[in-house]
Protein backbone atom coordinates (compact mmCIF):
# COMPACT_ATOMS: atom_id res chain seq x y z
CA UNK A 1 85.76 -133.96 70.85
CA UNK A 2 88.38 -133.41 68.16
CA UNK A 3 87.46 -130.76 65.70
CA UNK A 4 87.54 -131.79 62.45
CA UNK A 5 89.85 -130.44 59.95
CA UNK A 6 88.03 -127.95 57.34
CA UNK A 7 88.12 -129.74 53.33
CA UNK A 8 90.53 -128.23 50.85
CA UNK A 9 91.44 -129.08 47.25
CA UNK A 10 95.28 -130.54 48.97
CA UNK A 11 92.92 -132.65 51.81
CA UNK A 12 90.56 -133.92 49.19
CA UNK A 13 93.04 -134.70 46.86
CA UNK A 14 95.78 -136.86 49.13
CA UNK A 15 92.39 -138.77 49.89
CA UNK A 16 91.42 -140.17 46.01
CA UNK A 17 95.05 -140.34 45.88
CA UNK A 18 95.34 -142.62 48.96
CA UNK A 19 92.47 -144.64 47.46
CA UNK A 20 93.86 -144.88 44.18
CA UNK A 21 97.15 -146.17 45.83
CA UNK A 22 95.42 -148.93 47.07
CA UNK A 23 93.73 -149.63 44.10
CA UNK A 24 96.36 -150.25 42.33
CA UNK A 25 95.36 -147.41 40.08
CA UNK A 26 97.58 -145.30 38.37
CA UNK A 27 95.81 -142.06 37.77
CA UNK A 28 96.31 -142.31 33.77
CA UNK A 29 92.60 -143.57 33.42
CA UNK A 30 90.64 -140.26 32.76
CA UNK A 31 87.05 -142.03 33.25
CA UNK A 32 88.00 -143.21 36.77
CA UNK A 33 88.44 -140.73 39.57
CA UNK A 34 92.49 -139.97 38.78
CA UNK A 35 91.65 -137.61 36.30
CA UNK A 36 95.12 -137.12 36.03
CA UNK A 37 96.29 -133.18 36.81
CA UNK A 38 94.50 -130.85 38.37
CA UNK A 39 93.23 -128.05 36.37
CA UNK A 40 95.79 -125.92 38.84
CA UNK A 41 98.37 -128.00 37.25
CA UNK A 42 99.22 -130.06 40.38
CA UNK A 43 99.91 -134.21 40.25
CA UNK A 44 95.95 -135.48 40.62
CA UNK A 45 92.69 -135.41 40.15
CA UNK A 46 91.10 -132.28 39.70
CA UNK A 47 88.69 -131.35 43.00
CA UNK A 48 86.31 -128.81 43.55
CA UNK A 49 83.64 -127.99 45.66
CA UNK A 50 80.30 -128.68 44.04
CA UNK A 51 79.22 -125.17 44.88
CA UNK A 52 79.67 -122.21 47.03
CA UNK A 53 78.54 -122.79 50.70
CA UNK A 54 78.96 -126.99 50.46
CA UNK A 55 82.65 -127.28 51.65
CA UNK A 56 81.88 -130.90 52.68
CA UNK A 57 80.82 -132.33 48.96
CA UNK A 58 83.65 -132.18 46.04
CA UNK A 59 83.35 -132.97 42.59
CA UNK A 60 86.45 -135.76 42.07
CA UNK A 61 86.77 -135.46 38.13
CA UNK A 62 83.88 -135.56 35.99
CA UNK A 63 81.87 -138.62 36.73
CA UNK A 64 82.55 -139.13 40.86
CA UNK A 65 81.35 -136.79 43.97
CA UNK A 66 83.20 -137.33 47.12
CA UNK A 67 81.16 -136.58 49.94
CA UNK A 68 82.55 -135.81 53.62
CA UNK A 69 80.70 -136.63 56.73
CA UNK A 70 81.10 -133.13 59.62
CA UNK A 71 80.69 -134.81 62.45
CA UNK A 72 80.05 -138.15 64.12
CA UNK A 73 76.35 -137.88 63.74
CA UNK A 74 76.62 -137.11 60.19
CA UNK A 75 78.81 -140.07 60.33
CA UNK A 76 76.68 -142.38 61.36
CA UNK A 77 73.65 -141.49 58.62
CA UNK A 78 76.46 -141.50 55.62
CA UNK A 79 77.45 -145.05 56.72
CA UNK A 80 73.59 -145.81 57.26
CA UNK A 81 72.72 -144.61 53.64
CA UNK A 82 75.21 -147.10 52.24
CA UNK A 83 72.50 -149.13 53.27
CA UNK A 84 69.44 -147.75 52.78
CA UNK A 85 70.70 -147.08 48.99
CA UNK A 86 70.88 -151.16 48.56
CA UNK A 87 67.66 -151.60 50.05
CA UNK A 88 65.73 -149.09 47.59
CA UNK A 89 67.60 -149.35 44.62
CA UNK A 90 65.33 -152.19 43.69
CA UNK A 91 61.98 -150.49 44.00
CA UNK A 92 62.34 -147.24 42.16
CA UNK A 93 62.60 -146.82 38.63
CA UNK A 94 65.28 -144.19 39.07
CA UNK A 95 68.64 -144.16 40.24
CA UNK A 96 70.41 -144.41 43.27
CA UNK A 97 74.03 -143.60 43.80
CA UNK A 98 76.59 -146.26 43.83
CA UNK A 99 79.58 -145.94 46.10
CA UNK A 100 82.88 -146.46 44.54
CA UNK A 101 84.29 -146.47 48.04
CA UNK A 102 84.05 -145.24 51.89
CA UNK A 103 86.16 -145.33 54.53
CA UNK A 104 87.40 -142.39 56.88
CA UNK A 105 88.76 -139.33 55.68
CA UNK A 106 89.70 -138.09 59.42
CA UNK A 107 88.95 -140.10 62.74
CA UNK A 108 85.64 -141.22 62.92
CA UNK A 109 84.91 -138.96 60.25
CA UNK A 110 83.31 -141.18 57.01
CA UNK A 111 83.19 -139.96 53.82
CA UNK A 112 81.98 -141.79 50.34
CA UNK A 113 82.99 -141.65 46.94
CA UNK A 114 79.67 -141.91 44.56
CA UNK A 115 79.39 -142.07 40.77
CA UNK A 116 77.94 -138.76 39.69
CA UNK A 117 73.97 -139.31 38.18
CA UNK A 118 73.98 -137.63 35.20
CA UNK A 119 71.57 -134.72 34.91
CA UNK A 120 70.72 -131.23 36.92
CA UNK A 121 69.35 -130.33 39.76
CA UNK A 122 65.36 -129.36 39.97
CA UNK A 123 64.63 -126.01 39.12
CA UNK A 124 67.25 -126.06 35.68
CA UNK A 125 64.83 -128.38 33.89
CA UNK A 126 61.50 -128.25 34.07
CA UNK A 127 60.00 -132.19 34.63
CA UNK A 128 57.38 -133.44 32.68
CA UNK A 129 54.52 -135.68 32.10
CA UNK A 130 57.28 -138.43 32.00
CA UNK A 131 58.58 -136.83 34.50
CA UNK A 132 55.99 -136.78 36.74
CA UNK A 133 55.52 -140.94 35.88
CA UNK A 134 59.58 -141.22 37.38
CA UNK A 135 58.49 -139.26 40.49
CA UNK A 136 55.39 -141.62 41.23
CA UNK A 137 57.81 -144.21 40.91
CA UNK A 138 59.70 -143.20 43.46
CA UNK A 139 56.74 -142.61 45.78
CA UNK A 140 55.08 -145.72 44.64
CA UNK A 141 58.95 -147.92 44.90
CA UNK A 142 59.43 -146.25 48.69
CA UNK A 143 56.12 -147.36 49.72
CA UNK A 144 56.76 -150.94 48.49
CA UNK A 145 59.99 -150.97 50.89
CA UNK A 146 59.16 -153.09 54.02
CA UNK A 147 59.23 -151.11 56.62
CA UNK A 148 61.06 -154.59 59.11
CA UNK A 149 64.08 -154.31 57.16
CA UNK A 150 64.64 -150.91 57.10
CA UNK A 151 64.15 -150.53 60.74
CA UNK A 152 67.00 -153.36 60.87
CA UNK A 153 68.88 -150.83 58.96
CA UNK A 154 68.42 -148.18 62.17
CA UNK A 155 66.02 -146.27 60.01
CA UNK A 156 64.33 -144.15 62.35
CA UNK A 157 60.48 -143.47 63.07
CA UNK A 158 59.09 -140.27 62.79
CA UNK A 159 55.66 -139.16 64.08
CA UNK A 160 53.57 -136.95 61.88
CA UNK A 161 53.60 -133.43 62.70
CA UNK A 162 50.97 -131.57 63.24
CA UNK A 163 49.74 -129.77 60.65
CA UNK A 164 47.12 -127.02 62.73
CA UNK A 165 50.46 -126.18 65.15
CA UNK A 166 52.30 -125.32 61.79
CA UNK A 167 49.48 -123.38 60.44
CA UNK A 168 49.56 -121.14 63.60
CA UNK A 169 53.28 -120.43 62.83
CA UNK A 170 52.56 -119.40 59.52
CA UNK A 171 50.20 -117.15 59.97
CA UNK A 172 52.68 -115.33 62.00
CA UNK A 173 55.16 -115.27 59.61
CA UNK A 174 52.63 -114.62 56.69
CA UNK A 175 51.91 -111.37 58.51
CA UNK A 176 55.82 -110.75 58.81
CA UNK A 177 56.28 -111.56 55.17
CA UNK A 178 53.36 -109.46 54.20
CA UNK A 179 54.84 -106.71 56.02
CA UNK A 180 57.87 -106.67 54.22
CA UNK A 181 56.09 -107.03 50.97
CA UNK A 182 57.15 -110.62 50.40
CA UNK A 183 53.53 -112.25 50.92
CA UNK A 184 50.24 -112.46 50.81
CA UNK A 185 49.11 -113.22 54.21
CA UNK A 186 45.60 -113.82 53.24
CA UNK A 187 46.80 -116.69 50.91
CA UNK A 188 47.09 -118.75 54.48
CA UNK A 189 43.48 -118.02 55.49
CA UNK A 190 42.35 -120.87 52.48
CA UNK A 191 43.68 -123.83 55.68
CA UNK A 192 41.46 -123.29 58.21
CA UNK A 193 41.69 -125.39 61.84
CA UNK A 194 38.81 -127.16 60.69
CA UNK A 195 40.41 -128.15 57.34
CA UNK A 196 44.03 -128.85 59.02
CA UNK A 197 41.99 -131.28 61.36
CA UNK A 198 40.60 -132.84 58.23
CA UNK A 199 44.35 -132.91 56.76
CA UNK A 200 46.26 -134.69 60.01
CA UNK A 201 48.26 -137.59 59.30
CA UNK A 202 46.03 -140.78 59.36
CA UNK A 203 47.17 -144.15 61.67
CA UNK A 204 48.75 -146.99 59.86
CA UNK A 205 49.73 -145.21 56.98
CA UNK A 206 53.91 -144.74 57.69
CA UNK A 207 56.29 -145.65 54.71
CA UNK A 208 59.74 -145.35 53.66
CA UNK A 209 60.66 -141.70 52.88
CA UNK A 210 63.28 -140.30 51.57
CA UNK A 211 62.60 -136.88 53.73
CA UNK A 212 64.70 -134.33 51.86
CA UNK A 213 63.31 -134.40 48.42
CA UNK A 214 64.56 -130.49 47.77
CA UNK A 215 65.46 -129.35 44.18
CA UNK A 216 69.16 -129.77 45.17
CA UNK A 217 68.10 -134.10 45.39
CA UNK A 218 66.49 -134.55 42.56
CA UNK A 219 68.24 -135.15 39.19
CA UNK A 220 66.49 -134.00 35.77
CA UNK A 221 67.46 -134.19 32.30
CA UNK A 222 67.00 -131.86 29.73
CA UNK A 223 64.26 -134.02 28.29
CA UNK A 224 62.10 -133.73 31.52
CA UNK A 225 63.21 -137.08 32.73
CA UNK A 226 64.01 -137.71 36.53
CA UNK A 227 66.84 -139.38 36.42
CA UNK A 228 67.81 -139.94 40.01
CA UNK A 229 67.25 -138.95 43.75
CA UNK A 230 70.75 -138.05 45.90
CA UNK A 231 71.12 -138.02 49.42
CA UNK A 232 69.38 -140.19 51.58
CA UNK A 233 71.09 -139.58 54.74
CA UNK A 234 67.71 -138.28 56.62
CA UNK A 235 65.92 -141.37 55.25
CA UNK A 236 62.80 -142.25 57.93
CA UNK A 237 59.70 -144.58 58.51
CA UNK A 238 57.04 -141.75 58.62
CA UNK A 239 54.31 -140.06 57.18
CA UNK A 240 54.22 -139.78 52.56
CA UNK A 241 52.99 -136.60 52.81
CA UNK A 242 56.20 -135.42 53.98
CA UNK A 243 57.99 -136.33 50.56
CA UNK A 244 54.97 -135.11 48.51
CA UNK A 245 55.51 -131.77 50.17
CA UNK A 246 59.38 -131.78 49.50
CA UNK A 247 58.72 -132.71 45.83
CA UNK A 248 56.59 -129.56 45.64
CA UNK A 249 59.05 -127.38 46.91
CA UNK A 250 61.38 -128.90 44.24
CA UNK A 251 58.97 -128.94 41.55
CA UNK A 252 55.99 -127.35 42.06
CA UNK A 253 52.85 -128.25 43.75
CA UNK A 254 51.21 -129.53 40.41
CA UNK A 255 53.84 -131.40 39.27
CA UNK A 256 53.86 -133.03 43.12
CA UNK A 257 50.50 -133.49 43.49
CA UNK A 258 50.38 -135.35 39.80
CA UNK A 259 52.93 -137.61 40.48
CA UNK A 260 51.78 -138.49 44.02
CA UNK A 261 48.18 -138.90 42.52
CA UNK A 262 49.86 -141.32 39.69
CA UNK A 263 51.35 -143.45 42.85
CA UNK A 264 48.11 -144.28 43.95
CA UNK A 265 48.11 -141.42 46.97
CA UNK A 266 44.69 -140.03 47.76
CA UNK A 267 43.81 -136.41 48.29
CA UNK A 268 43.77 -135.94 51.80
CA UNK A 269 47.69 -136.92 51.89
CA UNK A 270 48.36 -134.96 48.78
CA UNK A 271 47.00 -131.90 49.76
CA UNK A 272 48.31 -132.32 53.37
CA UNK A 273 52.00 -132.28 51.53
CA UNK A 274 50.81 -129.19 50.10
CA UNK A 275 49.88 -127.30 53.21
CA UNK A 276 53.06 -128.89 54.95
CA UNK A 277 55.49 -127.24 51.79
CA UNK A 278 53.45 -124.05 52.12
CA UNK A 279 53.49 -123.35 55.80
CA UNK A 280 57.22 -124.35 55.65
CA UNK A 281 58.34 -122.22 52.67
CA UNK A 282 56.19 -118.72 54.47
CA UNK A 283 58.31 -119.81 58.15
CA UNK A 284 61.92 -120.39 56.34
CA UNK A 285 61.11 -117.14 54.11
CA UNK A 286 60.61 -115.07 57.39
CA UNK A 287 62.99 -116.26 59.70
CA UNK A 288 65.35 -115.92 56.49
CA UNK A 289 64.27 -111.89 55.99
CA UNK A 290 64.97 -111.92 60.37
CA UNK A 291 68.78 -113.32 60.10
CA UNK A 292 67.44 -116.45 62.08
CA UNK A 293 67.69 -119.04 58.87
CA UNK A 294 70.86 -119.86 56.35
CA UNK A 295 70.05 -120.20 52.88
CA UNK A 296 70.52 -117.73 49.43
CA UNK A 297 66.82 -115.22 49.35
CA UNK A 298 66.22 -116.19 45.63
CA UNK A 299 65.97 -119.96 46.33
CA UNK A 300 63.93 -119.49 48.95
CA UNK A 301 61.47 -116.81 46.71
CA UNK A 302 61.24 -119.59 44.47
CA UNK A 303 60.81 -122.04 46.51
CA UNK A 304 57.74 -120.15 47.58
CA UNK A 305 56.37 -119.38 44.75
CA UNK A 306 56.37 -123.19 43.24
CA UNK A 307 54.51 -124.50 46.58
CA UNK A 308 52.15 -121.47 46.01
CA UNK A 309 51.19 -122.82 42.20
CA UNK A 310 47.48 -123.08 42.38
CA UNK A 311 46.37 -127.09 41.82
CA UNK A 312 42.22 -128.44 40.66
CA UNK A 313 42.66 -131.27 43.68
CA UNK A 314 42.18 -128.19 46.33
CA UNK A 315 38.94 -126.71 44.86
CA UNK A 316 37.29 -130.03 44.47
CA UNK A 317 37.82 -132.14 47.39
CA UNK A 318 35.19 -132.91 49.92
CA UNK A 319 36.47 -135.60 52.87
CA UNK A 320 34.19 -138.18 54.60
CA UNK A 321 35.00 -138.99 57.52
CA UNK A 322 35.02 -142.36 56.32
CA UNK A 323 38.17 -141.34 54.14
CA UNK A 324 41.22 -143.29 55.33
CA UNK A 325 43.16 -143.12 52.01
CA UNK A 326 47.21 -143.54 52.19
């Protein structure tokens, strides 16, 4: 297989040139993606990676984000998202990039250019009670997606995991974490096998998720407004609880929990998001401290210490075994 060339500023550049040449475009129009120089002075737009570590997604200007596809695989979900974009932009109340254009940026290589949504990331604004009404939207909006047309799409199907078999792993790394003064292992001891029995997945219940609802994919406004949700490249036909858990990674649990409770989500799925963010964030902090996972320390310390928030739902919740909420 052909290794692809590594982005720079000159690569990403010739590109929105390339597409501005056969727009017609001339590169004077400062809202488009022209820009017109470079801040380094050279004939262009100016480019720039959108941070450090992300050499594969480039600010193009001020209102555009180019975004280049690795590999073939990665290929294949970019041109999918295209899309799954068109098919959920009319159920949620916030928004969903539009792509300006898309095409190949090396063989069999895709990449997309997408209007920027205005905002931050999670994490630089704090959401609020509004807020939290966008985010049910979203859950509510991806649950109203039917789930033939999506598969039509090549969505994929995911099966629930299980949540006792992810407890166990925790609880080892709890016990790492706790010995390097990161964690309090006993905090894990609250899910016990009986209650992660009472927390699997229920049958019938798959929707629509997004499946990568991390701070870095959801758009905030100063205001506490969410204004949109990026990236839907990992989109699946699986189990809610799995976005409920990413929102409280990029939120906080109560904040998650609210919103999910606002789409019309019962507590068993809510709190099983909020065992599945937990026992993830204690595994990814662990292997992190033993070299074995990527990511900067202080997102993942935060990370941990939003799913951590303590929430009312989990000290008042009794199931029946007749419970067979969403």
């Amino acid at each position: 297989m052909t290794q692809a060339p590594t982005p720079t500023a000159d690569i990403v550049r010739r590109l929105v040139r390339s597409l501005l040449d056969e727009s017609g475009d001339s590169g004077e129009d400062t809202d488009g993606p022209a820009g017109g120089r470079g801040e380094d002075g050279t004939d262009g737009p100016d480019v720039r990676p959108v941070a450090e570590g992300h050499a594969y997604t480039w600010w193009v200007g001020a209102r555009h984000v180019l975004r280049l596809a690795p590999d073939r695989d990665a290929s294949a979900r970019r041109r999918r998202e295209l899309r799954v974009r068109d098919l959920v932009r009319p159920h949620v109340p916030v928004a969903v990039p539009t792509s300006v254009a898309r095409g190949d940026w090396a063989p069999g290589l895709a990449y997309t250019l997408d209007t920027k949504v205005a905002g931050a990331t999670a994490g630089r604004h704090d959401v609020s009670a509004v807020g939290e009404a966008d985010l049910a939207g979203l859950l509510g909006g991806l649950r109203a997606v039917p789930a033939r047309p999506a598969e039509a799409l090549g969505v994929p199907r995911t099966a629930p995991r299980s949540l006792e078999a992810l407890r166990r792993m925790a609880v080892h790394a709890a016990e790492r974490l706790a010995a390097a003064d990161e964690f309090d292992a006993a905090l894990l001891l609250q899910l016990t096998p009986p209650g992660a029995a009472q927390l699997a997945a229920q049958t019938g219940t798959a929707v629509l998720t997004h499946h990568g609802l991390t701070g870095e994919h959801v758009v905030v406004s100063a205001d506490g407004r969410v204004r949109g949700v990026l990236d839907w490249t990992e989109a699946a036909l699986g189990d809610p609880a799995e976005d409920i858990a990413g929102l409280a990674t990029a939120v906080g649990s109560p904040a998650a929990v609210r919103a999910a409770t606002l789409a019309g989500y019962g507590a068993r799925p809510c709190l099983r998001g909020l065992w599945l963010a937990r026992c993830d964030t204690v595994i990814r902090l662990a292997d992190h401290l033993q070299g074995r996972a990527p990511g900067p320390l202080p997102a993942l310390r935060t990370r941990l210490g939003r799913v951590w928030e303590p929430i009312m739902l989990e000290r008042v919740t009794e199931f029946k075994d007749e419970d067979t909420e969403a």
